[in-house]
N, C-alpha and C. Protein backbone atom coordinates (compact mmCIF):
# COMPACT_ATOMS: atom_id res chain seq x y z
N UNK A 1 0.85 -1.18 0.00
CA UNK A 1 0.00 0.00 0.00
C UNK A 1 0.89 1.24 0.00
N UNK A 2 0.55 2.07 -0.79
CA UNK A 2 1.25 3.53 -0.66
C UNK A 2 1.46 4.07 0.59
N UNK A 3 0.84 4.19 1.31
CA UNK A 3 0.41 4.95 2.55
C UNK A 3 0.37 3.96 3.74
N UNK A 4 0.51 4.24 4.98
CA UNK A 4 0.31 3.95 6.06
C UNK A 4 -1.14 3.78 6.39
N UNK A 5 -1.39 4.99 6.32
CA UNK A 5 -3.05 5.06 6.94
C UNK A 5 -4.32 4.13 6.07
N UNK A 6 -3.81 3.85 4.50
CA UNK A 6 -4.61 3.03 4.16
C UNK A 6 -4.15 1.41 4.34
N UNK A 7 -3.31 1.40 5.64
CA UNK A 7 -3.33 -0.30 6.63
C UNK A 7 -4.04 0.39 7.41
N UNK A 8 -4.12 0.94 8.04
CA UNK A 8 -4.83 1.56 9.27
C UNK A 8 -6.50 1.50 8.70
N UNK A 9 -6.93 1.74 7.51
CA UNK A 9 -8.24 1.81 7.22
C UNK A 9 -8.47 -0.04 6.67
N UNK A 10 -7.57 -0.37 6.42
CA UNK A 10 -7.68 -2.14 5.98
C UNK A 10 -7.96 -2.74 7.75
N UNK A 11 -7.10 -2.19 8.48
CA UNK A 11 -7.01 -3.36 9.80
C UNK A 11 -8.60 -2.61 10.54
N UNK A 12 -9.33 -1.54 10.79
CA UNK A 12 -10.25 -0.76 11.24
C UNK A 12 -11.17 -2.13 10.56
N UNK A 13 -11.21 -2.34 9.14
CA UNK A 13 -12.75 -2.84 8.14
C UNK A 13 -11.86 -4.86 9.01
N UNK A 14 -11.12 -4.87 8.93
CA UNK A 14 -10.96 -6.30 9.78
C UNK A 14 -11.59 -6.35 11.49
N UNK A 15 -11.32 -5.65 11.82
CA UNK A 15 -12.17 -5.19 13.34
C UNK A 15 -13.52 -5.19 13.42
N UNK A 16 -13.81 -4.67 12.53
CA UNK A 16 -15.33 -4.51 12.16
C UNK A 16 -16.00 -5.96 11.58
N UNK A 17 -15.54 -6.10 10.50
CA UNK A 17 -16.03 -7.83 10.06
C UNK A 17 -15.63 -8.77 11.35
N UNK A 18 -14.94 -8.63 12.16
CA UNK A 18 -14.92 -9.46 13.20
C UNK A 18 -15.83 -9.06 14.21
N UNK A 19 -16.37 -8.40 14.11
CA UNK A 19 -17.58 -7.99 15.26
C UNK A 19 -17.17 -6.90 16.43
N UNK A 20 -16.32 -6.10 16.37
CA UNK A 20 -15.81 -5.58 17.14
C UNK A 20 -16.76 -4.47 17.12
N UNK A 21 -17.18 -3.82 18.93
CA UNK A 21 -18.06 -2.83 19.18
C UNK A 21 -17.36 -1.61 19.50
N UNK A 22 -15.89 -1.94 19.70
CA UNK A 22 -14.67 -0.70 20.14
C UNK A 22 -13.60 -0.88 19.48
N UNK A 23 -13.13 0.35 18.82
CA UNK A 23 -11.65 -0.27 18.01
C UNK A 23 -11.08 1.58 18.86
N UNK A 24 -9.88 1.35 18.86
CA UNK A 24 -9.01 2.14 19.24
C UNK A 24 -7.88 2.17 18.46
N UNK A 25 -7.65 3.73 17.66
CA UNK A 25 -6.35 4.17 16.75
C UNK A 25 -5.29 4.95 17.19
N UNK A 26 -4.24 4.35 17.74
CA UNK A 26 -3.20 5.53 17.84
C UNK A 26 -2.28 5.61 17.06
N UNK A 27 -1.92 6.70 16.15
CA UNK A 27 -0.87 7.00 15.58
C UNK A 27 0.30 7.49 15.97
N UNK A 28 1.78 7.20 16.67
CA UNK A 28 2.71 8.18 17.02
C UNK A 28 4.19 8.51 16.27
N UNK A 29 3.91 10.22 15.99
CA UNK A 29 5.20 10.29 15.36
C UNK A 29 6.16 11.06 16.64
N UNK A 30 7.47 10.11 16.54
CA UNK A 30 7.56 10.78 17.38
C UNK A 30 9.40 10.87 16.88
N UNK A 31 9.97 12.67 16.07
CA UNK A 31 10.97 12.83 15.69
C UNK A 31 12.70 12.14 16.08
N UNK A 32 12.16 12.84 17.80
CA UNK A 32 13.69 12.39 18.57
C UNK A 32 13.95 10.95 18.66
N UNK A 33 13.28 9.65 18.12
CA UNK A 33 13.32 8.91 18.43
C UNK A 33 13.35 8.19 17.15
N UNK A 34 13.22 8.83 15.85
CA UNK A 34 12.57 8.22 14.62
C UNK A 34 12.36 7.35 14.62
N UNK A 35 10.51 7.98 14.83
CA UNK A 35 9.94 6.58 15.02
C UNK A 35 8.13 7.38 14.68
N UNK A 36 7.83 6.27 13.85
CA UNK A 36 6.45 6.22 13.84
C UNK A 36 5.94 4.70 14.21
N UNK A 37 4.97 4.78 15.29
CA UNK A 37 4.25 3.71 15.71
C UNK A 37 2.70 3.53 15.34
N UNK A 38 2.11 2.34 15.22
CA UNK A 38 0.99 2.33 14.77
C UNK A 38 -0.15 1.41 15.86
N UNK A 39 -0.98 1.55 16.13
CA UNK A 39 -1.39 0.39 17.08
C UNK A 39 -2.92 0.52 16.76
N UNK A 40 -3.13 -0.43 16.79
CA UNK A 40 -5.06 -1.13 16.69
C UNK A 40 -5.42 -1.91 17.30
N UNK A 41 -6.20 -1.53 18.08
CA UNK A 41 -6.94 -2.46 19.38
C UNK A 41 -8.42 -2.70 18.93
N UNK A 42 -8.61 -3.49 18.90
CA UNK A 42 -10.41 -3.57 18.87
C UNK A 42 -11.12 -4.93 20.21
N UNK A 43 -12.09 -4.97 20.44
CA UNK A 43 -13.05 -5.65 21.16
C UNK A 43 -13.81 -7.08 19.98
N UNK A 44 -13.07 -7.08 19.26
CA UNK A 44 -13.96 -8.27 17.89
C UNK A 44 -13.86 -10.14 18.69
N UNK A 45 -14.17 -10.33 17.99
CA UNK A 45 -14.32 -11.68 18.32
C UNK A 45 -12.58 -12.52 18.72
N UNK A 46 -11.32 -11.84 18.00
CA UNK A 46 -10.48 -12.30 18.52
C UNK A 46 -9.87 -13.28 17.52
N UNK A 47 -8.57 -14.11 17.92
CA UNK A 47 -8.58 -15.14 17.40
C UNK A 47 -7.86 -16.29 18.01
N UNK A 48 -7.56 -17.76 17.34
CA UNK A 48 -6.76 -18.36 18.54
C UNK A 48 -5.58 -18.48 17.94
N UNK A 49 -5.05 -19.45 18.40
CA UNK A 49 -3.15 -19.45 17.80
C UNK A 49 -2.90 -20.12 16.70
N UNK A 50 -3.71 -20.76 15.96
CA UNK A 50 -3.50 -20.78 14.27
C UNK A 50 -3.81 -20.18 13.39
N UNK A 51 -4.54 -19.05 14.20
CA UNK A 51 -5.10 -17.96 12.88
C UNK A 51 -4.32 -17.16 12.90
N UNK A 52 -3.78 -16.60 14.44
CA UNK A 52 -2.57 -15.58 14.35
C UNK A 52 -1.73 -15.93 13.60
N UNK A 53 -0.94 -16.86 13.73
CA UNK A 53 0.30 -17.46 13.10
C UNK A 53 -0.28 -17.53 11.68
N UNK A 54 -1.23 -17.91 11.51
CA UNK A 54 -1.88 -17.55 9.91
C UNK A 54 -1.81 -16.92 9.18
N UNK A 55 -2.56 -15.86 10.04
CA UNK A 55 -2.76 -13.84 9.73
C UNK A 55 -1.70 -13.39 9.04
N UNK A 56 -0.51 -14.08 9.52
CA UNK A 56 0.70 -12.89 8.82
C UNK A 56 1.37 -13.75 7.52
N UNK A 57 0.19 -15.01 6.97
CA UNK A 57 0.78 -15.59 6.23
C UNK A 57 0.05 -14.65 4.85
N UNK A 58 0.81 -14.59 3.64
CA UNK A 58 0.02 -13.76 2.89
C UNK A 58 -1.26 -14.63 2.09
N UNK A 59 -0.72 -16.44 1.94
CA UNK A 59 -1.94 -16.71 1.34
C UNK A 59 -2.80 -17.51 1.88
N UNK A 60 -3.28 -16.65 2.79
CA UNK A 60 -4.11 -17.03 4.31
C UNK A 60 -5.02 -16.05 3.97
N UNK A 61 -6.53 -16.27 4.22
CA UNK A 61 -7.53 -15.11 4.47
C UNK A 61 -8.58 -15.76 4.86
N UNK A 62 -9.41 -14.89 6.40
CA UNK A 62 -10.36 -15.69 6.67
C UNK A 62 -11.92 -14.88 5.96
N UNK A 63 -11.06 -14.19 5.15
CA UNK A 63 -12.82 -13.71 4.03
C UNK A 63 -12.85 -14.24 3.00
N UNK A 64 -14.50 -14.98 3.00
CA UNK A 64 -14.85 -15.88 2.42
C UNK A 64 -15.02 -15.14 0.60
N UNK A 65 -14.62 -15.58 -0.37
CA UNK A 65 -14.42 -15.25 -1.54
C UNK A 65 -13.42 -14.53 -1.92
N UNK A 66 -12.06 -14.78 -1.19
CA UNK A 66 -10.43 -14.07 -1.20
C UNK A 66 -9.45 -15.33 -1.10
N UNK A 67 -8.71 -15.09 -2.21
CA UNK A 67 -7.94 -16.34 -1.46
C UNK A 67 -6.40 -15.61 -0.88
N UNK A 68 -6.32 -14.59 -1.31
CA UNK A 68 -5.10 -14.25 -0.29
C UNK A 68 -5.63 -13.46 0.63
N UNK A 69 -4.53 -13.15 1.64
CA UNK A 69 -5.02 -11.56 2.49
C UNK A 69 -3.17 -11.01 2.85
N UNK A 70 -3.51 -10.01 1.67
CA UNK A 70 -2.41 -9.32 1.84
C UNK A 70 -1.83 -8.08 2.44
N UNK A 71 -2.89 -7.72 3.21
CA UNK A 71 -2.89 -6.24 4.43
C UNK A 71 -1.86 -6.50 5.75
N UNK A 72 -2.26 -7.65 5.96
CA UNK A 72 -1.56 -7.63 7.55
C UNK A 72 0.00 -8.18 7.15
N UNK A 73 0.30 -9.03 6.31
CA UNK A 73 1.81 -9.42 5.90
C UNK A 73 2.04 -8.32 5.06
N UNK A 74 2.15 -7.28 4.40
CA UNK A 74 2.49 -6.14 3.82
C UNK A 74 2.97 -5.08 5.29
N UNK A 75 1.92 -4.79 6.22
CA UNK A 75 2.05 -4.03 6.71
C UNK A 75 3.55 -4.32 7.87
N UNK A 76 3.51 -6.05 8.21
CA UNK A 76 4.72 -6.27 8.77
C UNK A 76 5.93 -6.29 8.30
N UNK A 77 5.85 -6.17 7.04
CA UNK A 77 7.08 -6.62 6.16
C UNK A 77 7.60 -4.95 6.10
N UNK A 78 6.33 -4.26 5.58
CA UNK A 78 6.69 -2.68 5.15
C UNK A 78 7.52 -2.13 7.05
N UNK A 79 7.48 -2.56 8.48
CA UNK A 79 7.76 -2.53 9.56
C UNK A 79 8.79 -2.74 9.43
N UNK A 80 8.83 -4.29 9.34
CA UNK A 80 10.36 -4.70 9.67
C UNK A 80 11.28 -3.79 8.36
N UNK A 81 10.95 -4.37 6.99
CA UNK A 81 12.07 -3.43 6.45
C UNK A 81 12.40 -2.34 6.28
N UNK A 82 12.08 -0.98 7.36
CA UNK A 82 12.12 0.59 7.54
C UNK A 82 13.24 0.29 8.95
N UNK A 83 13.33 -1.00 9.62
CA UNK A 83 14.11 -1.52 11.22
C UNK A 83 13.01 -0.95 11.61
N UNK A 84 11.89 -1.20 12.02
CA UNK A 84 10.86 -1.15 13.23
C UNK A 84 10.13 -2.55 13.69
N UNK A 85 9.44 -2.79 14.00
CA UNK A 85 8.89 -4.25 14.78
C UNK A 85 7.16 -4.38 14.74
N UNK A 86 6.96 -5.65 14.60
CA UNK A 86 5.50 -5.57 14.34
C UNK A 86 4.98 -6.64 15.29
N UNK A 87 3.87 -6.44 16.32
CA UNK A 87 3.29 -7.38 16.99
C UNK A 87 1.34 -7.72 16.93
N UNK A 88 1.41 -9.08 16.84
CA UNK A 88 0.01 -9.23 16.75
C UNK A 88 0.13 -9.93 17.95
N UNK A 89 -1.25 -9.25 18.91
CA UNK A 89 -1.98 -10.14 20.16
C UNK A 89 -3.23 -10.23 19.97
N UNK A 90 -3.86 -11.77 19.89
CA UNK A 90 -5.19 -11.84 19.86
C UNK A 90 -5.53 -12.91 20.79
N UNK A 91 -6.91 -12.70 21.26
CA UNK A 91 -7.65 -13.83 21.78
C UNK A 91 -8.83 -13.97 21.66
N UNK A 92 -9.29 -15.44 21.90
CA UNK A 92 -10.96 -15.69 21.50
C UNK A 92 -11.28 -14.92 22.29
N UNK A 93 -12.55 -13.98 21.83
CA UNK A 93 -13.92 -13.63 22.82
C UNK A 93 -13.52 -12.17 23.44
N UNK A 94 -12.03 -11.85 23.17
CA UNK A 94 -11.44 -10.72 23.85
C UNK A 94 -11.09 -9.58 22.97
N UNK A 95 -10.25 -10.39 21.74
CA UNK A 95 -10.31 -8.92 20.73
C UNK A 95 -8.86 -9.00 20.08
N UNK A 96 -7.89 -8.00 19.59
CA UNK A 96 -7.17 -8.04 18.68
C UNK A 96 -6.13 -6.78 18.76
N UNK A 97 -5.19 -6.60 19.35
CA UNK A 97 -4.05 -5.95 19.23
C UNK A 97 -2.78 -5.89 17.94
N UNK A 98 -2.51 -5.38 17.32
CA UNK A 98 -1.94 -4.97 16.15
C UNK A 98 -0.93 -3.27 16.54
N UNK A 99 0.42 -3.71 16.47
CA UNK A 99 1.36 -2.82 16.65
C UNK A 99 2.08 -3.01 15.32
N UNK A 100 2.73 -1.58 14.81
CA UNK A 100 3.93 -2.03 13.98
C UNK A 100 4.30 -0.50 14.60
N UNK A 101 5.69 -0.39 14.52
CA UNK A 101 6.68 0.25 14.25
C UNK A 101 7.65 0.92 12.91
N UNK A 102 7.63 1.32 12.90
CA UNK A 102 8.51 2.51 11.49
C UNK A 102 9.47 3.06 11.49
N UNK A 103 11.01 2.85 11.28
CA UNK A 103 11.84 4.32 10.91
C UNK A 103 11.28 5.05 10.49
N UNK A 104 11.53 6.20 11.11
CA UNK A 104 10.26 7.72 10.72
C UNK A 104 11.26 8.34 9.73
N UNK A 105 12.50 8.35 9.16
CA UNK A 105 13.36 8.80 7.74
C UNK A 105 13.85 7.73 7.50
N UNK A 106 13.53 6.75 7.81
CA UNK A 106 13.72 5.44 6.38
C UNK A 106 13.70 5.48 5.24
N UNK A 107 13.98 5.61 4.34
CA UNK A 107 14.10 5.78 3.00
C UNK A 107 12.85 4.83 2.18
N UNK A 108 12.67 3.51 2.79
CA UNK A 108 11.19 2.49 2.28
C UNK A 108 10.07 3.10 3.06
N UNK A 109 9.97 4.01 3.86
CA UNK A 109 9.14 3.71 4.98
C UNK A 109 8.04 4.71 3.92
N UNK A 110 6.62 3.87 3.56
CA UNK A 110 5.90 5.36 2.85
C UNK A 110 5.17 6.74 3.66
N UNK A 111 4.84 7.22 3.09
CA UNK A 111 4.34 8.46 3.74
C UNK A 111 3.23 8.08 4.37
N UNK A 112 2.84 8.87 5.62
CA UNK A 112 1.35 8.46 6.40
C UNK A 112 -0.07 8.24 5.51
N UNK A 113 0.44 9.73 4.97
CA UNK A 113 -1.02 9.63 4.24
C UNK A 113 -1.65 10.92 4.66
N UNK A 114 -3.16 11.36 4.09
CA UNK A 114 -3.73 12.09 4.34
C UNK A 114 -4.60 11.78 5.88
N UNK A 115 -4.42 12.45 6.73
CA UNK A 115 -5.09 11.80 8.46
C UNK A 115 -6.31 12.54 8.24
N UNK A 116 -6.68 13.86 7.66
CA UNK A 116 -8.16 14.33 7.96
C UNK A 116 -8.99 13.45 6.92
N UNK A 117 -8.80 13.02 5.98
CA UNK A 117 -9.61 12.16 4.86
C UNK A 117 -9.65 10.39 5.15
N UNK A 118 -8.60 9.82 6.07
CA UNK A 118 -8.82 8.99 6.35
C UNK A 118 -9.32 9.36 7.51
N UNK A 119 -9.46 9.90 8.40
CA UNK A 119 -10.19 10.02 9.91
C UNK A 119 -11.48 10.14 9.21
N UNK A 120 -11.95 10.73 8.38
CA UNK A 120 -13.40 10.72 7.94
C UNK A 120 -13.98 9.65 7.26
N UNK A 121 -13.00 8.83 6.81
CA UNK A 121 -13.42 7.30 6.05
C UNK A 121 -13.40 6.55 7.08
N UNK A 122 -12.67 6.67 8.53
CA UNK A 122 -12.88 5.47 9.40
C UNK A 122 -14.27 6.02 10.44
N UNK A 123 -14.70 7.28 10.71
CA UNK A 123 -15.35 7.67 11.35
C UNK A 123 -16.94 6.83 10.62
N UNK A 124 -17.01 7.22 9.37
CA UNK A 124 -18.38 6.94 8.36
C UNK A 124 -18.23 5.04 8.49
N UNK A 125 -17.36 4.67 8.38
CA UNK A 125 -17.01 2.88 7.77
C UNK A 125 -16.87 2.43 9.94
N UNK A 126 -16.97 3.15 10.37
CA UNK A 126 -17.45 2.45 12.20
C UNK A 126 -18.59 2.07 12.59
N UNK A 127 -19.33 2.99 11.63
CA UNK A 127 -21.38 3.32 12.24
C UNK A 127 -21.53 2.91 13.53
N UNK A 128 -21.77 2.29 14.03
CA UNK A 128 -22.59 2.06 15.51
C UNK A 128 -21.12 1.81 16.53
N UNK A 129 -20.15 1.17 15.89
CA UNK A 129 -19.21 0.82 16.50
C UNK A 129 -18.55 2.33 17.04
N UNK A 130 -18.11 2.04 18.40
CA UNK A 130 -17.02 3.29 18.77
C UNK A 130 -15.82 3.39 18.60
N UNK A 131 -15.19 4.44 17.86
CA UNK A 131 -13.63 4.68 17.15
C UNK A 131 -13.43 5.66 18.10
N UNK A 132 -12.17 5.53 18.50
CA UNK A 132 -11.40 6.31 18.77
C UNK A 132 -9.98 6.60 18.21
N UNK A 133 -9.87 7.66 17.81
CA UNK A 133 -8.42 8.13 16.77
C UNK A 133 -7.47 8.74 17.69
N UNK A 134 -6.48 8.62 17.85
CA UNK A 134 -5.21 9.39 18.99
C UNK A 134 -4.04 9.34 18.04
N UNK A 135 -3.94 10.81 17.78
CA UNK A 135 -2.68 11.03 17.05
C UNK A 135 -1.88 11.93 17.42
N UNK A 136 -0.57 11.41 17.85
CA UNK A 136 0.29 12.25 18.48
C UNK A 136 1.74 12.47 17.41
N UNK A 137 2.07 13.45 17.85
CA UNK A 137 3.18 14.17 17.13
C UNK A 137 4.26 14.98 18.09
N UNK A 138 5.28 14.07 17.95
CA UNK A 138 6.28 14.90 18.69
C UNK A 138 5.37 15.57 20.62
N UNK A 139 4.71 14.97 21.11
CA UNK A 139 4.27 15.39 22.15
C UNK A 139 3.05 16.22 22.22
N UNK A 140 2.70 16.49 20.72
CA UNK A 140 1.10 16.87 20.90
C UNK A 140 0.15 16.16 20.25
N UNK A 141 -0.59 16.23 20.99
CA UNK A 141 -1.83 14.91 21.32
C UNK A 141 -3.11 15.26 20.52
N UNK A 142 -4.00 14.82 19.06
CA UNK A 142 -5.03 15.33 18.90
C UNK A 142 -6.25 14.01 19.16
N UNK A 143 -7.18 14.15 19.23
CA UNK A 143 -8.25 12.66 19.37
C UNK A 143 -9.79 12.96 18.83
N UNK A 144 -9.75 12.16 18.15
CA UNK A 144 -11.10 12.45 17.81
C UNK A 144 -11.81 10.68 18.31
N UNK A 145 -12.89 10.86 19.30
CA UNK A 145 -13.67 9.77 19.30
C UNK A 145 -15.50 10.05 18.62
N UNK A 146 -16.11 8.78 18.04
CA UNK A 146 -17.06 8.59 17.18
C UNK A 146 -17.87 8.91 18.53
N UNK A 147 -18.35 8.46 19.75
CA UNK A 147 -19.27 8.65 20.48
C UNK A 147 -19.60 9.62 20.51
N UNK A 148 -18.75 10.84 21.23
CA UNK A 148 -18.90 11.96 21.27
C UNK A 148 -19.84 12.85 20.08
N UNK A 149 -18.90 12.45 18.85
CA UNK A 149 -20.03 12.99 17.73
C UNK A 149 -20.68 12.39 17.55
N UNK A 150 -21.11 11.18 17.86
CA UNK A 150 -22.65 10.54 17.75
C UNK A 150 -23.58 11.54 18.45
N UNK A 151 -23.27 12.23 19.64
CA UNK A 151 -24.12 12.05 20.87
C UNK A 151 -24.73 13.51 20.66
N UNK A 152 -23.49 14.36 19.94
CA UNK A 152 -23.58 15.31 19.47
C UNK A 152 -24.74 15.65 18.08
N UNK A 153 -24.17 14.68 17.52
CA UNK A 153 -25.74 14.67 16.09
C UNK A 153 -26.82 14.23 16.71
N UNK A 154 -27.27 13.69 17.50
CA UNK A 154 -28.54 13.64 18.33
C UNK A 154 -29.51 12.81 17.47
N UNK A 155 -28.87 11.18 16.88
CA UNK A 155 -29.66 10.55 16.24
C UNK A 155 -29.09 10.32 14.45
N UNK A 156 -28.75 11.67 14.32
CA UNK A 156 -28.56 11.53 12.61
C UNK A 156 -27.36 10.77 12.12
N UNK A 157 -27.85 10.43 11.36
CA UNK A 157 -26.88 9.03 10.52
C UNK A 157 -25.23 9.46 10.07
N UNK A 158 -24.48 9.33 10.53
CA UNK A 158 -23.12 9.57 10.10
C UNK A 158 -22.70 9.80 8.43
N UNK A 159 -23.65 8.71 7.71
CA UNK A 159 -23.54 8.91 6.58
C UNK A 159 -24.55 10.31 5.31
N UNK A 160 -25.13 10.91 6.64
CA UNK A 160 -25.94 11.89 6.50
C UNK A 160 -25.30 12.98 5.42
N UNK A 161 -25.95 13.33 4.35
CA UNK A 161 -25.03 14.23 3.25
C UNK A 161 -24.78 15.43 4.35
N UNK A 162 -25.64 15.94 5.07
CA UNK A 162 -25.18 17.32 5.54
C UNK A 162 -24.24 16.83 7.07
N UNK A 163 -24.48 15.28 7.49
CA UNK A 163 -23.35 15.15 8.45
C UNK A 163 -21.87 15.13 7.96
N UNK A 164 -21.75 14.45 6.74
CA UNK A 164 -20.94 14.18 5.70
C UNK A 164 -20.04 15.90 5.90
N UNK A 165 -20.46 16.64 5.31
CA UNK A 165 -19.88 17.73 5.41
C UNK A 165 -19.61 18.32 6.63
N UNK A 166 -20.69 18.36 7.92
CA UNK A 166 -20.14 18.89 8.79
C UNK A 166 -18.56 17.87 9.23
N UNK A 167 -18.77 16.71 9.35
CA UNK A 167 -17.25 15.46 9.27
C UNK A 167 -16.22 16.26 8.35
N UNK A 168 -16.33 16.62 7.28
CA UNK A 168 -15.22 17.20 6.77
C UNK A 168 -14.24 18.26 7.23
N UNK A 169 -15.24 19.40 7.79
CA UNK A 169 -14.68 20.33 8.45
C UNK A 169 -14.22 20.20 9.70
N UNK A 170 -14.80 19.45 10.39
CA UNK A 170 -14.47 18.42 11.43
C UNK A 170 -13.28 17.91 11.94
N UNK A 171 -12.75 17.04 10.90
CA UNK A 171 -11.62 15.83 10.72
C UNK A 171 -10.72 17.09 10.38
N UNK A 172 -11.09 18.25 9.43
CA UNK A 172 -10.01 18.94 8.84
C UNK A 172 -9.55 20.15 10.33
N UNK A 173 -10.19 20.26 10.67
CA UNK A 173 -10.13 21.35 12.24
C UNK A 173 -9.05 20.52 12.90
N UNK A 174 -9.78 19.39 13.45
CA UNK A 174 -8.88 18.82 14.52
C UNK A 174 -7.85 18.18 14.25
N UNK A 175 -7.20 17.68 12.59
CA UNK A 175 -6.28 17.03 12.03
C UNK A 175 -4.96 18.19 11.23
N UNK A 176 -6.00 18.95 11.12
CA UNK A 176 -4.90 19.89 10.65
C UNK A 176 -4.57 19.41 8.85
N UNK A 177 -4.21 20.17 8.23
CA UNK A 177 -3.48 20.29 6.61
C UNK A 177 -3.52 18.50 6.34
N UNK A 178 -3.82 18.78 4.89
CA UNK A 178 -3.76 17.32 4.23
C UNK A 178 -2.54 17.02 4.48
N UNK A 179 -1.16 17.18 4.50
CA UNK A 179 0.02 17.01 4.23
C UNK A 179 0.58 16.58 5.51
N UNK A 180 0.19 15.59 5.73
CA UNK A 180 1.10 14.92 7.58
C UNK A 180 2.28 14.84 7.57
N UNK A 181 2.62 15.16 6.65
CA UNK A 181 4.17 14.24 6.32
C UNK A 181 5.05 16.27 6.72
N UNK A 182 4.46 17.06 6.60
CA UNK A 182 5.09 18.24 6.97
C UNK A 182 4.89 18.92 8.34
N UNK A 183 6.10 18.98 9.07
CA UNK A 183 5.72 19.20 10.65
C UNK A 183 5.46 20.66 11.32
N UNK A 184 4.56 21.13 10.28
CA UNK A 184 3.59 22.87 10.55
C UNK A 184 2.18 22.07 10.71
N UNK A 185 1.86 20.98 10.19
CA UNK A 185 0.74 20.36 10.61
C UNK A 185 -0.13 20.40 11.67
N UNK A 186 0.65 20.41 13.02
CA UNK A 186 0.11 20.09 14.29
C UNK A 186 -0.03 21.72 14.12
N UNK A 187 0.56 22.80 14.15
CA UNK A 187 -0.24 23.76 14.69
C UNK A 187 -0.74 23.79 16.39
N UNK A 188 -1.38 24.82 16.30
CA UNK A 188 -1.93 25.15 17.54
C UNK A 188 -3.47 25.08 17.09
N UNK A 189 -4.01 24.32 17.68
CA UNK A 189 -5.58 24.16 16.96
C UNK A 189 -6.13 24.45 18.79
């Protein structure tokens, strides 16, 4: 995948097909350390110890009409070869942990991606489920969680054309400039 954030929107739609009612996103860049970290937690159904060991096989997939699944072995491979580290923890009935690690000026390592346009594709692709996004940069912290703006639209459908837009301005307020990859981004919001 080009981008980072579109594993981050592949492993979110795996959380979800697994039944998960909570997924949790943290993104961290963090300069002095070069290092970008990635982590996905969700509440889904989990898995046991041949699917993990599976998961990171590429021609392994447990969706029915795929015969590979090439998201989660891409995203470890794109880890390890930047020198960062990738961990999967899962269990039945409990849910699904997903870490990788990044040289943050690696020369393979790709760019994040756009964070206000994917925060608005994972916010709409959660519906009932609760997301929470945590993206930190060098020590400042932004978060956007789905409840909150649920509770806030007072009923109306996320995929609502006029919620749709208020989400845009939204994701773009609290995410700051399409361009993550440039560190005027964070701003003072």
């Amino acid at each position: 995948m080009d981008e980072l954030l579109l594993h981050v929107i592949d492993l979110v739609e795996n959380s979800l097909a697994a039944g998960a009612g909570r997924i949790v996103v943290v993104i961290r860049e963090d300069s002095a350390c070069d290092r970008v970290e990635i982590s996905v937690v969700d509440d889904g159904k989990g898995m046991d110890q041949e699917t993990r060991r599976n998961a990171q096989d590429p021609f392994f997939t447990s969706k029915n009409g795929k015969r590979v699944g090439l998201g989660l072995p891409l995203f470890k491979q794109t880890a390890e070869a930047t020198g960062g580290s990738f961990s999967l923890g899962s269990e039945l009935g409990v849910g699904t942990q997903i870490t990788a690690s990044f040289g943050k000026s690696h020369l393979d390592r790709p760019p994040l991606g756009n964070l206000p346009d994917s925060a608005l594709a994972l916010l709409v692709m959660a519906g009932e489920a609760s997301l929470e996004l945590h993206y930190e940069r060098d020590g400042l912290i932004k978060t956007m969680e789905s409840r909150e703006i649920q509770d806030a639209l007072e009923g109306l459908s996320l995929t609502h054309p006029a919620v749709i837009t208020f989400l845009k301005q939204y994701v773009q307020e609290t995410f700051g400039s399409n361009d993550t990859e440039r560190p005027e981004i964070m701003g003072s919001s």
